[in-house]
Protein backbone atom coordinates (compact mmCIF):
# COMPACT_ATOMS: atom_id res chain seq x y z
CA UNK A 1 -39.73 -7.06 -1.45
CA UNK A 2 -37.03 -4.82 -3.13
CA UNK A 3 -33.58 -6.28 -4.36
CA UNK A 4 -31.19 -6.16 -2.58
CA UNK A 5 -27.75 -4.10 -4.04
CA UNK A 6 -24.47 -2.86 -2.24
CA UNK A 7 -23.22 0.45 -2.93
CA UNK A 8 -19.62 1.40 -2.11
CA UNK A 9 -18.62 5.16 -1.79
CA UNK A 10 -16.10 6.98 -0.88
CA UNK A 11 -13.45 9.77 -1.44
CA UNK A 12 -10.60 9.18 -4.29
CA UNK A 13 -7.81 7.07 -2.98
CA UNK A 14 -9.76 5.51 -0.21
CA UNK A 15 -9.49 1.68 -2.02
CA UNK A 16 -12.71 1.55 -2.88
CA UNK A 17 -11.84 -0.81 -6.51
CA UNK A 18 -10.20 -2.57 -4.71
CA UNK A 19 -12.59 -3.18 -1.70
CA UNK A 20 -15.61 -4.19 -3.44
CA UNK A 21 -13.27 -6.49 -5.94
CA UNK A 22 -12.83 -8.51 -2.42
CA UNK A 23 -16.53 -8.03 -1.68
CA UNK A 24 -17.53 -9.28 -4.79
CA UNK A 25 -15.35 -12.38 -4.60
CA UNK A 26 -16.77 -13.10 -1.19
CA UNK A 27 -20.48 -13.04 -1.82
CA UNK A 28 -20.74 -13.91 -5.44
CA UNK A 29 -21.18 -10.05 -6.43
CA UNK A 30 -20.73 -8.18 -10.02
CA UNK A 31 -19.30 -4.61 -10.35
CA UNK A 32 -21.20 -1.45 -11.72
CA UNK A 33 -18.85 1.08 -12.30
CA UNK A 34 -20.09 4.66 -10.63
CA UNK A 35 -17.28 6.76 -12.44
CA UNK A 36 -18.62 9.42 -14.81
CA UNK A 37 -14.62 9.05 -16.83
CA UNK A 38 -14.34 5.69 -16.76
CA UNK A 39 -17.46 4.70 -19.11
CA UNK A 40 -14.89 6.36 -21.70
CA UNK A 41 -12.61 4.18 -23.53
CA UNK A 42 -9.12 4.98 -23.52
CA UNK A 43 -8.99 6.80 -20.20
CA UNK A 44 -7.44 4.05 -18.58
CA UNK A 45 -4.47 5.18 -16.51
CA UNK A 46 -5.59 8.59 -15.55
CA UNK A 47 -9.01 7.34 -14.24
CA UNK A 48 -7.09 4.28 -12.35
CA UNK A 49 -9.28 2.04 -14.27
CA UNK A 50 -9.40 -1.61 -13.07
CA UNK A 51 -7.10 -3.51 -14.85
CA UNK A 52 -8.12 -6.49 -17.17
CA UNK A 53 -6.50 -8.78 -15.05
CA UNK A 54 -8.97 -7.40 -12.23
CA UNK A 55 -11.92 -7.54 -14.75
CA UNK A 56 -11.23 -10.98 -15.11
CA UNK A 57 -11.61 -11.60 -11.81
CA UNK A 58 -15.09 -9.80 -11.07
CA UNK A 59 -17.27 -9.28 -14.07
CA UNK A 60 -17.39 -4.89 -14.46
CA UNK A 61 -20.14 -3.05 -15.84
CA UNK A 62 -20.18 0.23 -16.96
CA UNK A 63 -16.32 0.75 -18.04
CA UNK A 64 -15.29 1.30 -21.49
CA UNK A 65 -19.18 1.64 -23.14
CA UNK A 66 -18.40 4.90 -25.14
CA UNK A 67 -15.78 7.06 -27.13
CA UNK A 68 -14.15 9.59 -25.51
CA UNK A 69 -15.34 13.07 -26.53
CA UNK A 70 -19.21 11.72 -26.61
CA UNK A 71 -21.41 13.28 -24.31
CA UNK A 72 -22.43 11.14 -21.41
CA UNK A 73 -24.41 12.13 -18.62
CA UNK A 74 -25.87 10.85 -14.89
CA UNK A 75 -29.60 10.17 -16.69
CA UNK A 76 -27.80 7.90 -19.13
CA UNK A 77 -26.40 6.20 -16.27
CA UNK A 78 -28.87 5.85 -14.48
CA UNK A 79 -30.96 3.70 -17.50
CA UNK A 80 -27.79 2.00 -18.09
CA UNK A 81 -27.27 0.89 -14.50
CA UNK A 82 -30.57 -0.16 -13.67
CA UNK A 83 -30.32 -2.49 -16.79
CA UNK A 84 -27.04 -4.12 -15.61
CA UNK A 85 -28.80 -4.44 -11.95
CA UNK A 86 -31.60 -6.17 -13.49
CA UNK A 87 -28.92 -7.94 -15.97
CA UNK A 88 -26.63 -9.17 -12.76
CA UNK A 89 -29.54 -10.28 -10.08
CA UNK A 90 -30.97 -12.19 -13.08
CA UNK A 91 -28.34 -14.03 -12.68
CA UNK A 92 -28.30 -14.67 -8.94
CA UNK A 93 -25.62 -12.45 -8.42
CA UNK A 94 -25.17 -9.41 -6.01
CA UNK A 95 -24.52 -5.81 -7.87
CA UNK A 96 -22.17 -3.55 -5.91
CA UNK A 97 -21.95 0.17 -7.59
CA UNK A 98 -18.78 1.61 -6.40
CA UNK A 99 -17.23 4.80 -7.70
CA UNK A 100 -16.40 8.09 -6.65
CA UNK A 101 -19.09 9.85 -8.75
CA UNK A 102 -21.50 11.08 -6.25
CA UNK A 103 -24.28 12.43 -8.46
CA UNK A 104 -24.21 8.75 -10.41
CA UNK A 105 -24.55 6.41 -7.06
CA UNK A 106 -26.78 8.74 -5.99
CA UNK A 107 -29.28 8.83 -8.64
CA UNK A 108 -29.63 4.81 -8.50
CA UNK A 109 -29.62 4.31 -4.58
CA UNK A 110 -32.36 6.95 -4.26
CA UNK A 111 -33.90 6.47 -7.72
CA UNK A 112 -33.96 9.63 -9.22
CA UNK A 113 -36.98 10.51 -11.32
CA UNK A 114 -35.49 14.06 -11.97
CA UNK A 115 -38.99 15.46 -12.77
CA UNK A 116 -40.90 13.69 -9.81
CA UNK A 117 -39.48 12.74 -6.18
CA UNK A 118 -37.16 10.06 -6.01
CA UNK A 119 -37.96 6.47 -5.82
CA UNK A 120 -35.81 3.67 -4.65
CA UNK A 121 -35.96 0.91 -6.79
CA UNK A 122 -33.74 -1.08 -4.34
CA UNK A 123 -32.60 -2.09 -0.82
CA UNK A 124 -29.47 -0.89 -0.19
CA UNK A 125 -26.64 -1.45 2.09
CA UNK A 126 -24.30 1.94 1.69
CA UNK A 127 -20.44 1.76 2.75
CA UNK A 128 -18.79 4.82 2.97
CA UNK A 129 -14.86 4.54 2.62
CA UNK A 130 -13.67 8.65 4.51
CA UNK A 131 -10.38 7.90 5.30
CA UNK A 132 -8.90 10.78 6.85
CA UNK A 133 -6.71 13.56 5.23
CA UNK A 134 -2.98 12.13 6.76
CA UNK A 135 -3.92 9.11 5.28
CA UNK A 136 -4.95 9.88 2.24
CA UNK A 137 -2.56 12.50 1.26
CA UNK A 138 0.12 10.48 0.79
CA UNK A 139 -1.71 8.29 -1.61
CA UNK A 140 -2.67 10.78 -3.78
CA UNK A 141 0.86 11.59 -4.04
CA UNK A 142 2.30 8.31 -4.47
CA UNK A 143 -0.79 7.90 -6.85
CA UNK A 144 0.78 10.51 -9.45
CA UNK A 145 4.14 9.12 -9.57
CA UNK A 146 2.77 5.51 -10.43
CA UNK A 147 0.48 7.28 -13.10
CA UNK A 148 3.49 8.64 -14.20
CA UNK A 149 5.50 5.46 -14.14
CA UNK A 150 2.85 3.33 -16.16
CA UNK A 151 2.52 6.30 -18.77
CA UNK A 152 -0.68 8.58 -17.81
CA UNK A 153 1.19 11.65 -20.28
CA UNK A 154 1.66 9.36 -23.47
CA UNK A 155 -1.72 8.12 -23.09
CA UNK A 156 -3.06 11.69 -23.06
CA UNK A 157 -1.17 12.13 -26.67
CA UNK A 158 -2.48 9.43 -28.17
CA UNK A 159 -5.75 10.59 -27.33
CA UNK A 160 -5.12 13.74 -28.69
CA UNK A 161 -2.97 12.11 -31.56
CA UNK A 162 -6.35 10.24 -32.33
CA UNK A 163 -8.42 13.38 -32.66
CA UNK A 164 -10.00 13.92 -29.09
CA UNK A 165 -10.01 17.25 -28.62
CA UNK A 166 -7.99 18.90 -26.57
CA UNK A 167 -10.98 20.90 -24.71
CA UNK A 168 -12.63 18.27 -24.03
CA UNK A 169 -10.08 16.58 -22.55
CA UNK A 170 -9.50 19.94 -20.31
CA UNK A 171 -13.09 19.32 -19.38
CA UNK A 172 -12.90 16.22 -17.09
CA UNK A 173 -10.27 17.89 -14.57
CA UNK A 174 -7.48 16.89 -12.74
CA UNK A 175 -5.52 14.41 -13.99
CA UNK A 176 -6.32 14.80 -17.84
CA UNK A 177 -6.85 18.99 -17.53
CA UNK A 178 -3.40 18.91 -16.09
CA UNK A 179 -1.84 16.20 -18.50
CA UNK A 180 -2.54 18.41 -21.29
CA UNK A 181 -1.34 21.69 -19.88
CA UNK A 182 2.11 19.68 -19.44
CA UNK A 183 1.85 18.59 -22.72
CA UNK A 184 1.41 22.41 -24.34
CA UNK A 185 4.96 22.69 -21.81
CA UNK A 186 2.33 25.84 -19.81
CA UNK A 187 3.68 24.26 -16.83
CA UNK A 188 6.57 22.15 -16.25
CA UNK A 189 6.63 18.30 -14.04
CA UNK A 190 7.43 19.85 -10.74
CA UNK A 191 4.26 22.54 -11.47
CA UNK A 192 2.33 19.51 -12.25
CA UNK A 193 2.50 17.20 -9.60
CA UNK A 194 2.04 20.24 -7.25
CA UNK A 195 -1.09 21.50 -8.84
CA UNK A 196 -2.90 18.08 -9.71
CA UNK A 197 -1.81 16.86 -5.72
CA UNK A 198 -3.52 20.20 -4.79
CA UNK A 199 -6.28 20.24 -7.03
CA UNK A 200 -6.96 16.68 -6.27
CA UNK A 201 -7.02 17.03 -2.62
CA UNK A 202 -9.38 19.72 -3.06
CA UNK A 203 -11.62 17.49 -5.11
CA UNK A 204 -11.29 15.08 -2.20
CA UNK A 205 -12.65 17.95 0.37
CA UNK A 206 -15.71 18.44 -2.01
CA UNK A 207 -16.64 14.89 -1.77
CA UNK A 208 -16.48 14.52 1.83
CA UNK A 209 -19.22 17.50 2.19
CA UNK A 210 -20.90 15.34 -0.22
CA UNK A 211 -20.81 12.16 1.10
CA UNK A 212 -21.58 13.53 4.94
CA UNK A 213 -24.96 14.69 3.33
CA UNK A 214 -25.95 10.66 2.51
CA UNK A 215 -28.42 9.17 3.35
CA UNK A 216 -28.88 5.56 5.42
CA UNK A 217 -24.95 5.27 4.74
CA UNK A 218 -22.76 3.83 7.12
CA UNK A 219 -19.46 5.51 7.24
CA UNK A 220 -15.92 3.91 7.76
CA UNK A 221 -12.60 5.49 8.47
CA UNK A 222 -10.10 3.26 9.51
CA UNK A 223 -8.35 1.79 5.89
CA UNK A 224 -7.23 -0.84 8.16
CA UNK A 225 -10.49 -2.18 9.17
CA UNK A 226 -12.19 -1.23 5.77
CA UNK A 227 -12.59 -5.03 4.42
CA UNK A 228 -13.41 -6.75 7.75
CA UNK A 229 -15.82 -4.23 8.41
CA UNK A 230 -17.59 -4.17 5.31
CA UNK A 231 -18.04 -8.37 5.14
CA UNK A 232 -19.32 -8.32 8.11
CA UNK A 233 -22.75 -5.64 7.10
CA UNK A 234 -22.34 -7.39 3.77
CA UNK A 235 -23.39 -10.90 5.51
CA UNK A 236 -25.98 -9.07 8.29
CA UNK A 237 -27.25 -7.40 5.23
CA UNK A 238 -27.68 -10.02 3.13
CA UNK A 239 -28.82 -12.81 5.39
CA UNK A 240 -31.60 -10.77 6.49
């Protein structure tokens, strides 16, 4: 009999940290990080990175395991997740991969062999958080200004100040390709907040194609019932 693991997907802003945080608390779970920025340390606020407070709470995989401007890619993931599966039900504890990083979930919940056909290693329950646009939007917005708030820009100089190149930085998009074109003054705050709000929503539009093309993945779309919802598959899922 496979393992069983929980996989939590899901379009940025949709509350999926914060969702399988709960999940985790319920059922005795661990957290593997599915974020292709967040494995990079020192892209905290930008990335929304759980908070250590949060971290605390649930044990996290998967965050902060290499320096930024290192090359890190979906098949070092994938080894690195499948040891922290292993790792966590070792332990008698449930892993939940949540992130927004479809290529990453993906290659562990169908098991990826990238030169033969895939092969899951695992049974999985997949929860897909698709809010819709009028409820997201507003979220992304409110999302920048609290970036703002806590200091997204002065982290970005530090990083720079530290010798991460600038390029690189460009590299990983939104927030941090915008961050440092207000930081060269190419654009100015009210430019910014326009363009990453835009930019992000069309990043948000590319992974609902993404996610619709899933497979075995129930899909939920009311934020409201999000958490009720997902307890109850988490208990079918896991009782069976």
């Amino acid at each position: 009999m496979k393992p069983k693991i929980i996989s939590i997907v899901g379009v940025t802003a949709a509350g999926k940290s914060a969702l399988a945080i709960k999940l985790a608390q319920e059922f005795g779970g661990e957290i593997i990080s599915c974020d292709s920025r967040q494995v990079y340390k020192g892209l905290d606020i930008g990335t929304a990175k759980v908070s250590k407070e949060e971290q605390v709470l649930v044990r996290h995989h998967l965050i902060d395991i290499i320096e930024p401007g290192k090359v890190f890619n979906v098949f070092d993931f994938q080894k690195m997740a499948y040891a922290a599966i292993d790792d966590i039900l070792s332990r008698g504890k449930v892993p939940i991969l949540t992130g927004g990083t479809g290529l990453y979930s993906r290659s562990v919940v169908e098991g990826y062999g990238f030169a033969d056909k895939p092969q899951a290693k695992h049974n999985v329950l997949q929860i897909c958080l698709m809010p819709p646009r009028e409820v997201v939007e507003p979220v992304v917005i409110k999302r920048i200004d609290d970036r703002l708030a806590q200091g997204m820009i002065e982290e970005t100089r530090e990083l720079v100040k530290k010798g991460v190149p600038k390029e690189w930085l460009r590299s990983l998009g939104l927030e941090y390709f915008w961050n440092v074109q207000l930081i060269d003054e190419r654009i100015n705050l009210a430019e910014y907040k326009q363009r990453l709000k835009d930019k992000t929503m069309q990043y948000i539009k590319r992974q609902r194609t993404w996610f619709r093309k899933e497979k075995n993945t129930i899909y939920l779309t009311d934020p409201a019932e999000f958490y009720s919802q997902s307890s109850k598959l988490v208990k079918e899922f896991l009782s069976n």
